[in-house]
Protein backbone atom coordinates (compact mmCIF):
# COMPACT_ATOMS: atom_id res chain seq x y z
CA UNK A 1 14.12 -5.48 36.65
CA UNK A 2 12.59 -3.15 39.23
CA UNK A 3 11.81 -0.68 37.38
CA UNK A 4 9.50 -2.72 34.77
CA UNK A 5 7.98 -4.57 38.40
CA UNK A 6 6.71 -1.16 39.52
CA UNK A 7 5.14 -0.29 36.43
CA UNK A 8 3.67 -3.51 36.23
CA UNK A 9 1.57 -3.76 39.74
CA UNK A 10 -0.39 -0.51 38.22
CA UNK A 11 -0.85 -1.68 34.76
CA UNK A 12 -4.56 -2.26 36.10
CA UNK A 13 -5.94 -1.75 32.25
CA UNK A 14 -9.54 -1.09 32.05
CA UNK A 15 -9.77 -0.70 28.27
CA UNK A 16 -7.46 -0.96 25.40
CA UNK A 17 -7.90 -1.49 21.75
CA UNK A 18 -10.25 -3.52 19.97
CA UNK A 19 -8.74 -7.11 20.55
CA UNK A 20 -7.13 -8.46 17.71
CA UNK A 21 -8.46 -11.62 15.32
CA UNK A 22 -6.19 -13.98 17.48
CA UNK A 23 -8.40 -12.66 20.70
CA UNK A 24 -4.69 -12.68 22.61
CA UNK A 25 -5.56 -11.17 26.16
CA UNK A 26 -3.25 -8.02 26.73
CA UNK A 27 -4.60 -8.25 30.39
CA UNK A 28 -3.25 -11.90 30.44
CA UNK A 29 0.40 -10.53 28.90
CA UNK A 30 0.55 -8.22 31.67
CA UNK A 31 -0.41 -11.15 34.05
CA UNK A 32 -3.84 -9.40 35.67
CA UNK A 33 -6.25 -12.49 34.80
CA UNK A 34 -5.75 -13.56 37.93
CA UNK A 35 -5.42 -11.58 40.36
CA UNK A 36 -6.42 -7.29 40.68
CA UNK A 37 -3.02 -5.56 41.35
CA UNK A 38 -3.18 -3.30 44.09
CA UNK A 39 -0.17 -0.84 45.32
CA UNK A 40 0.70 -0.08 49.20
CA UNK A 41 0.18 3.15 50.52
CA UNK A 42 3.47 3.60 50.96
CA UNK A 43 4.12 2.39 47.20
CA UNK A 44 1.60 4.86 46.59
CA UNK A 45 2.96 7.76 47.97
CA UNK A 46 6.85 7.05 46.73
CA UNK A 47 4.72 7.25 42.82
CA UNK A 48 3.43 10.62 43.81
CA UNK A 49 7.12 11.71 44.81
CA UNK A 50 8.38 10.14 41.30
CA UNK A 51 5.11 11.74 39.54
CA UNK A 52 6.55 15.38 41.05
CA UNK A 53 10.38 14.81 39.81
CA UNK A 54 9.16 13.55 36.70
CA UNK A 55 7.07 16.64 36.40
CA UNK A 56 9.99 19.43 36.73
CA UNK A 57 12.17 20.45 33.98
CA UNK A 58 15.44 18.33 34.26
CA UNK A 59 18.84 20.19 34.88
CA UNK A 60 20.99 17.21 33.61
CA UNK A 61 22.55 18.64 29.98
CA UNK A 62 22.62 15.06 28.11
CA UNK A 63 23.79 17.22 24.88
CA UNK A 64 26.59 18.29 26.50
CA UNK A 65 30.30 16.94 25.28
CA UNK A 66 31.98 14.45 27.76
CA UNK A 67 34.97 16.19 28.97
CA UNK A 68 37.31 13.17 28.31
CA UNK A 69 36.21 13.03 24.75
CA UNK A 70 39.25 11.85 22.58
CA UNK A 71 39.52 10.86 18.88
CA UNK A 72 40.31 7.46 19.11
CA UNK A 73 38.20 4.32 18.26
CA UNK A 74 38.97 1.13 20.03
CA UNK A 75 37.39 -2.08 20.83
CA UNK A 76 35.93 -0.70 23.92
CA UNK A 77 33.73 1.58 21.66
CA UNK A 78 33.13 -1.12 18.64
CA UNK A 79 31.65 -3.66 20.99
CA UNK A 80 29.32 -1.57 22.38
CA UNK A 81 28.17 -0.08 18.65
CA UNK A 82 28.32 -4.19 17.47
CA UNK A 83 25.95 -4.78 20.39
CA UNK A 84 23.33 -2.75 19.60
CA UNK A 85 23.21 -4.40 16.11
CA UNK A 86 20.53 -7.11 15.59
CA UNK A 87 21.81 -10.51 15.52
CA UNK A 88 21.58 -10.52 11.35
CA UNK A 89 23.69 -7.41 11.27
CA UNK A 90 26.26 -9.13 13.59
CA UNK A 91 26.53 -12.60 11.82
CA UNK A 92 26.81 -10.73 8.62
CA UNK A 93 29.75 -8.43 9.66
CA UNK A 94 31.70 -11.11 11.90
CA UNK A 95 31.47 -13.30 8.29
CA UNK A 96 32.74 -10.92 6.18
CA UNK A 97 35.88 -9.41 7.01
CA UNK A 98 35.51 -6.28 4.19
CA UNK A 99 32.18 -5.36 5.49
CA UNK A 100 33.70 -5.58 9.01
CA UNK A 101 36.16 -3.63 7.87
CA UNK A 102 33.41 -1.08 6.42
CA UNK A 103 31.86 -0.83 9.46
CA UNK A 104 34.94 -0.20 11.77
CA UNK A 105 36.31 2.69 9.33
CA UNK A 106 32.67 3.90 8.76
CA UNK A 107 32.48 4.42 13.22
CA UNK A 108 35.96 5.95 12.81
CA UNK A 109 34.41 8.63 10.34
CA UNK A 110 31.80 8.92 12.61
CA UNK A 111 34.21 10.47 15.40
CA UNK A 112 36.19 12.65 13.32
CA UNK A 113 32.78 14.32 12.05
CA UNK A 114 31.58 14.84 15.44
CA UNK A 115 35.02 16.03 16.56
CA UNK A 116 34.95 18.62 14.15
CA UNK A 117 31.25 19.60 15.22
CA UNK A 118 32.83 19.93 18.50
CA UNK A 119 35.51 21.62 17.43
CA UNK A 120 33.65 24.13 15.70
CA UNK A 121 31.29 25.23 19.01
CA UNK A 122 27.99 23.34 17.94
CA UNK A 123 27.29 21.40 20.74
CA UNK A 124 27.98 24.70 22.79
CA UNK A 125 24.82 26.14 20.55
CA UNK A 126 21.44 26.20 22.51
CA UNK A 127 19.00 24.44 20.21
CA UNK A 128 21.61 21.69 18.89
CA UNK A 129 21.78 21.11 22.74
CA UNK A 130 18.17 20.97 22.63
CA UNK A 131 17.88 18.72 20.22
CA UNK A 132 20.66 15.73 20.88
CA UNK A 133 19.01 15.84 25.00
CA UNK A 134 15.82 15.26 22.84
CA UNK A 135 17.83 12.85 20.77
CA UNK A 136 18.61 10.76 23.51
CA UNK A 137 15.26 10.78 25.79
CA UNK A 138 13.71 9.26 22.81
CA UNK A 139 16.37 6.65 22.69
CA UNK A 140 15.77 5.97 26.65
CA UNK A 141 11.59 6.21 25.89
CA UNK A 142 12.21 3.73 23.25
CA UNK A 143 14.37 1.17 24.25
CA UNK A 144 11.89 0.98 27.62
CA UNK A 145 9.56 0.45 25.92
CA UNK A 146 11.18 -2.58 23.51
CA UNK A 147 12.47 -4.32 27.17
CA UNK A 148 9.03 -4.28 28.82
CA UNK A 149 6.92 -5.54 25.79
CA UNK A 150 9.76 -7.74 25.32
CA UNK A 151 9.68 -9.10 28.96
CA UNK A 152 5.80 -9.47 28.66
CA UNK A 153 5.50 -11.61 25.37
CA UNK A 154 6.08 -15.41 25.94
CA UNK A 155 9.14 -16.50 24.02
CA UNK A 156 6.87 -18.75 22.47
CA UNK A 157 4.34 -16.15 21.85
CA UNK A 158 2.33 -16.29 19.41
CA UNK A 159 1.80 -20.33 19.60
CA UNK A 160 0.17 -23.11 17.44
CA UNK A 161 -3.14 -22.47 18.50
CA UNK A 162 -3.50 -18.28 18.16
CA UNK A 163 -1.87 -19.07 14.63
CA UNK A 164 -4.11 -20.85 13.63
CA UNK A 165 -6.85 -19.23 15.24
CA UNK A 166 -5.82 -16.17 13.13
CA UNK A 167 -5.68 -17.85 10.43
CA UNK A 168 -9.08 -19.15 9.97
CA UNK A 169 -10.43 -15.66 11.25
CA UNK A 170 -8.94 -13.73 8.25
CA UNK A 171 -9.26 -16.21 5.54
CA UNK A 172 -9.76 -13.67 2.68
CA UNK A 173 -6.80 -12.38 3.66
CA UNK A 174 -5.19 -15.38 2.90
CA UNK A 175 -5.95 -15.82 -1.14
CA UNK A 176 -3.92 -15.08 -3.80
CA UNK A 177 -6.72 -13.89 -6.73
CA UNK A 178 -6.51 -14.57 -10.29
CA UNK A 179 -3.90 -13.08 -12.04
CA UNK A 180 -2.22 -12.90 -15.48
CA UNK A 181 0.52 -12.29 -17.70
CA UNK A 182 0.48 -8.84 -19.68
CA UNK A 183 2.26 -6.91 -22.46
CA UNK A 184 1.32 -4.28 -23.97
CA UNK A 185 2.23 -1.39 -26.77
CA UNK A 186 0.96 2.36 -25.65
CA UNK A 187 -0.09 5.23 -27.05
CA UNK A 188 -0.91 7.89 -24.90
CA UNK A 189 -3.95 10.41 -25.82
CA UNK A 190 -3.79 14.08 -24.31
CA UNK A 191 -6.94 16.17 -23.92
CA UNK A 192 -5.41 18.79 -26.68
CA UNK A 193 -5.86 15.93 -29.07
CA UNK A 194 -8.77 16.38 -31.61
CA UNK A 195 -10.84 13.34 -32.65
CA UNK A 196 -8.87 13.29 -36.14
CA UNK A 197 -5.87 12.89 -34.45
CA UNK A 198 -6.66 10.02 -32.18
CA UNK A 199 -8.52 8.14 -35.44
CA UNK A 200 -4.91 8.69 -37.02
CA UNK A 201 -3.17 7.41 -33.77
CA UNK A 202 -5.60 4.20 -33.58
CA UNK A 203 -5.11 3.67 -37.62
CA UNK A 204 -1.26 3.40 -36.79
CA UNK A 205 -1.69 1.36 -34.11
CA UNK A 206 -3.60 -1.24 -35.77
CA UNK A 207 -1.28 -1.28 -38.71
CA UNK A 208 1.61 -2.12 -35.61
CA UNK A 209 -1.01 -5.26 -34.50
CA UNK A 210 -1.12 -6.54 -38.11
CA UNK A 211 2.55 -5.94 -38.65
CA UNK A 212 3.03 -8.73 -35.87
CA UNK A 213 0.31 -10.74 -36.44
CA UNK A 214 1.89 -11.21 -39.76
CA UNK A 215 5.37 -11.86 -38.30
CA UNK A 216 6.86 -8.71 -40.19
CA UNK A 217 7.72 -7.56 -36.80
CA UNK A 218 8.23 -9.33 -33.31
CA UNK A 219 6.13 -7.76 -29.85
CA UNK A 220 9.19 -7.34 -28.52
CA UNK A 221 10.69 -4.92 -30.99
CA UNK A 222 7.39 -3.07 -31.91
CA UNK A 223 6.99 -2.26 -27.65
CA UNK A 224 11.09 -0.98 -27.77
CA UNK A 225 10.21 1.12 -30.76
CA UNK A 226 6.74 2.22 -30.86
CA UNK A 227 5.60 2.13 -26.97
CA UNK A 228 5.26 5.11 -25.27
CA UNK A 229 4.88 3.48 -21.68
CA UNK A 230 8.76 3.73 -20.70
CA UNK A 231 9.01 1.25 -17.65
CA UNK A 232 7.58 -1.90 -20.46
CA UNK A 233 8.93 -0.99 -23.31
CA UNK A 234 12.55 -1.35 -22.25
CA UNK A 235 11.11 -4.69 -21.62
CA UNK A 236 9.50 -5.42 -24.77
CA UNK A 237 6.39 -4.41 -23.59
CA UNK A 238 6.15 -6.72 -20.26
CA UNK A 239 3.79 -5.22 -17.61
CA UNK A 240 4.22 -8.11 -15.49
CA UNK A 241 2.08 -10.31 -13.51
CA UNK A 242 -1.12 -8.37 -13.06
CA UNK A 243 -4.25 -9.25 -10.79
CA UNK A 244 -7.32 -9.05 -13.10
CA UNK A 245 -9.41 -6.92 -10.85
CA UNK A 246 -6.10 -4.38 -11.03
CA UNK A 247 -6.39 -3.87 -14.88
CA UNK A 248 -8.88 -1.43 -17.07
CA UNK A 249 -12.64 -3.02 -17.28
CA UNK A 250 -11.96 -2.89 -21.23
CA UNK A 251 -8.60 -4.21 -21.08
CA UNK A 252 -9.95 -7.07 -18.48
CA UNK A 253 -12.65 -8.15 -20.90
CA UNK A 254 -10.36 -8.13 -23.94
CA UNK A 255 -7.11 -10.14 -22.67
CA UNK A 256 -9.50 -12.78 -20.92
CA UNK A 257 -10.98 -13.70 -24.43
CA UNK A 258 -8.25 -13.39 -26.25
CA UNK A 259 -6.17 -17.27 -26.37
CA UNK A 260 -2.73 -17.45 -24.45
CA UNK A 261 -0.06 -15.58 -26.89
CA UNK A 262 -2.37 -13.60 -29.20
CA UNK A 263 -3.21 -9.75 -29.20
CA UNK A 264 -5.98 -7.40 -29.56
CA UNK A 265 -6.52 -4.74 -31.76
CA UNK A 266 -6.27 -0.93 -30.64
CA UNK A 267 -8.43 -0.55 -27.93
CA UNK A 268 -8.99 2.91 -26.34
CA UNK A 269 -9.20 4.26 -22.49
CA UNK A 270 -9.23 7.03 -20.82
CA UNK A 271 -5.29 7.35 -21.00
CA UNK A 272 -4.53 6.13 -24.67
CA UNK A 273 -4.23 3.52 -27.08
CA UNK A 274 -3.27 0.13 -26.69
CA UNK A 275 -2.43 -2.95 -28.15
CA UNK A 276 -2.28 -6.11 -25.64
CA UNK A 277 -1.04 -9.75 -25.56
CA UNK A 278 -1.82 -12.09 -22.97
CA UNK A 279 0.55 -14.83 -21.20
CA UNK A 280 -0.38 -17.16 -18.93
CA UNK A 281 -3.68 -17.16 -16.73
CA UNK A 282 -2.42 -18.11 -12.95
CA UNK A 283 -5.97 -18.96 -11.02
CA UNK A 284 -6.56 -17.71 -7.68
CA UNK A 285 -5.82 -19.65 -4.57
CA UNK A 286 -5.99 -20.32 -0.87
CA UNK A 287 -2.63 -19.93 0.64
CA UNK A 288 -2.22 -22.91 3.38
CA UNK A 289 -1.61 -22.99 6.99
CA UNK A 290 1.49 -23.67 6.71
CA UNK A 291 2.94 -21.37 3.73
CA UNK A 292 1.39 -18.55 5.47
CA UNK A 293 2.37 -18.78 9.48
CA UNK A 294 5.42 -17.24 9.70
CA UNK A 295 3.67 -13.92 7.87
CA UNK A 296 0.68 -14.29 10.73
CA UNK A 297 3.12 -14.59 13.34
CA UNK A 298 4.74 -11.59 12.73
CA UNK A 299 1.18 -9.95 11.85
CA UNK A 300 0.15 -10.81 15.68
CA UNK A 301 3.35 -10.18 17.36
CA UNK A 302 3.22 -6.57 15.42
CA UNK A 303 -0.60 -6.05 16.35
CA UNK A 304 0.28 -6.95 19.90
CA UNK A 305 2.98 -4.96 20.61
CA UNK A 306 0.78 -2.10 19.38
CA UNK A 307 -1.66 -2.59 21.92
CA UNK A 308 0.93 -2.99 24.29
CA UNK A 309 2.57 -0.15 23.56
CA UNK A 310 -0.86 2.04 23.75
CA UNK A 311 -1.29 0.15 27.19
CA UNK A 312 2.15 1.59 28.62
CA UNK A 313 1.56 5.00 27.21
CA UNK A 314 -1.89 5.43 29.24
CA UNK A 315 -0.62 4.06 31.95
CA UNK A 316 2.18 6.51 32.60
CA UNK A 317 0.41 9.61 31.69
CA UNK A 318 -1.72 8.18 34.60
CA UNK A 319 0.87 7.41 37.15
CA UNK A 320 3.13 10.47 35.76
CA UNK A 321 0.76 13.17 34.71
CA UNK A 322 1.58 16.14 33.11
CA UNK A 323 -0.98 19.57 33.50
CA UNK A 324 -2.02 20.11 30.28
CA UNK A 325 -5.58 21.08 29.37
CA UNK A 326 -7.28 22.12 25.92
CA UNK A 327 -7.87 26.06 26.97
CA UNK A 328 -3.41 25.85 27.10
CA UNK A 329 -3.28 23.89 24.37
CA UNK A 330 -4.77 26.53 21.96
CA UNK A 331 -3.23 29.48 23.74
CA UNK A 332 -0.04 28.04 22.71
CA UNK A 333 -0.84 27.49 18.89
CA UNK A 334 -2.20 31.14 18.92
CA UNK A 335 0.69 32.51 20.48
CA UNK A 336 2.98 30.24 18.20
CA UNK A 337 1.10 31.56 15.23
CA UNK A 338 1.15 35.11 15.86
CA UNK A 339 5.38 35.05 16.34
CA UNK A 340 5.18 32.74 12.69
CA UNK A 341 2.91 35.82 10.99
CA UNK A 342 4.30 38.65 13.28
CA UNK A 343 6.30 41.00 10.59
CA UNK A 344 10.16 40.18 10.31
CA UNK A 345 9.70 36.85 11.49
CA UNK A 346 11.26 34.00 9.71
């Protein structure tokens, strides 16, 4: 594509961000290993024309209505919508012929809205206008972005070896630490609460511990019925699987000497009163190579495209500059805020 060849004979990137774990070369993506890109004087000059237009307020209105607008929805129309779908979205709808269905009528109510926006003089209003011609240059800065990170990443990108290579950079990233099965009856404690009231609030919750230590009631139904903590107790108390260094210092220390199935007595922190069970222990471990490479391959196609990304940005503000200077910059926010505090102003 020509335009993503002239951008990329001045992508002559002298810094960029730190370099991620899988030390990919962005200068190697852009293909300037090799060889220093340099641009004709001629090529030059044509990028100072471009840098000019760029520069001046543009007079095309991309808010404004199409004068052959109509109120029909054909296939025309629901290709080009279905094509700008990712592939997922497209299986899915093409294999279901409801959600197809969906989907057509949904783009149908999509054009009788806008007719009726239409209809009623909005696009005709000055900052709607505004705002869809902003609408759509940050469709067009978007999507050329997407096509030239795209065209620079390898369809095999990243491969065997930079996975791995990640991999064994970031290995604490890759452990799963100890974690454990919890339940748990609360009792919350307020700061209005005098000590005579929390002794009373303890004494009841230890009678609640004995009560199902001696089978008189079940965990289950003393969480639904006594627990204050609304998300477990409609789950007889379950908090879920928990990673030890996530839970309360007290409540750690307690549920790790307690035996699989038992419970503690009340024990107080600085939110309330609890009673605890334990489940099952579930050690830590090292996730493998394997398990773990399609996560880092999205993790270094992600990190990549940042750094792309930031590479394209400085490189057009330096082949399309735009004046702008700090002294303008904060003449504008004090002009801006004296309109937003000036009397009558909304």
């Amino acid at each position: 594509m020509k335009y993503f060849k002239s951008v990329i004979l001045l992508f002559c990137l002298s810094t960029l961000l730190a370099p991620p774990a899988s030390a990919v070369s962005i200068r190697s993506l852009l293909g300037l290993d090799d060889e220093e890109s340099e641009t004709e004087p001629e090529a030059a000059q044509a990028d100072t024309n471009k840098a000019e237009t760029a520069a001046r307020p543009s007079t095309n209105n991309w808010g404004q209505s199409p004068a052959n607008l109509t109120n029909t929805l054909d296939l025309n129309l629901v290709k080009r919508v279905f094509t700008n779908l990712d592939s997922g979205q497209r299986k899915a709808l093409l294999a279901d012929a409801v959600a197809f269905n969906k989907f057509a009528r949904q783009e149908a109510g999509n054009i009788a809205v806008i007719s009726a926006a239409r209809a009623n003089k909005l696009d005709s209003d000055p900052n709607i206008v505004f705002l869809m011609q902003r609408g759509a240059e940050n469709v067009l800065r978007e999507m050329y972005l997407n096509r030239l990170i795209s065209e620079k990443l390898p369809a095999d990108f990243p491969n065997e070896a930079q996975i791995k290579e990640y991999y064994e950079k970031n290995q604490p990233s890759f452990v799963i630490t100890e974690r454990l099965h919890v339940w748990q009856i609360f009792f919350p404690v307020n700061k209005d609460m005098d000590e005579k009231s929390i002794t009373a609030l303890r004494k009841q919750a230890n009678k609640i511990a004995d009560d199902i230590r001696k089978k008189k009631i079940s965990f289950n139904d003393a969480a639904v019925k006594h627990s204050k903590h609304i998300q477990s107790s409609a789950n007889g108390g379950y908090m879920g699987l928990i990673k030890s260094s996530d839970l309360k210092p007290d409540i750690k220390k307690t549920l790790l000497t307690l035996a699989e199935g038992k419970i503690s007595q009340a024990l107080t922190t600085d939110t309330g009163i609890h009673i605890v069970k334990r489940g099952a222990i579930v050690p830590e471990r090292k996730i493998s190579l394997d398990e773990g490479k399609a996560q880092i391959k999205q993790l270094i196609v992600n990190q990549v495209r940042g750094q792309l990304r930031t590479a394209v940005f400085e490189q057009a503000a330096k082949t399309y500059p735009v004046e702008l200077s700090d002294n303008k910059i904060e003449e504008w926010r004090l002009r801006l805020k004296t309109n937003l505090e000036s009397p009558g102003t909304k």
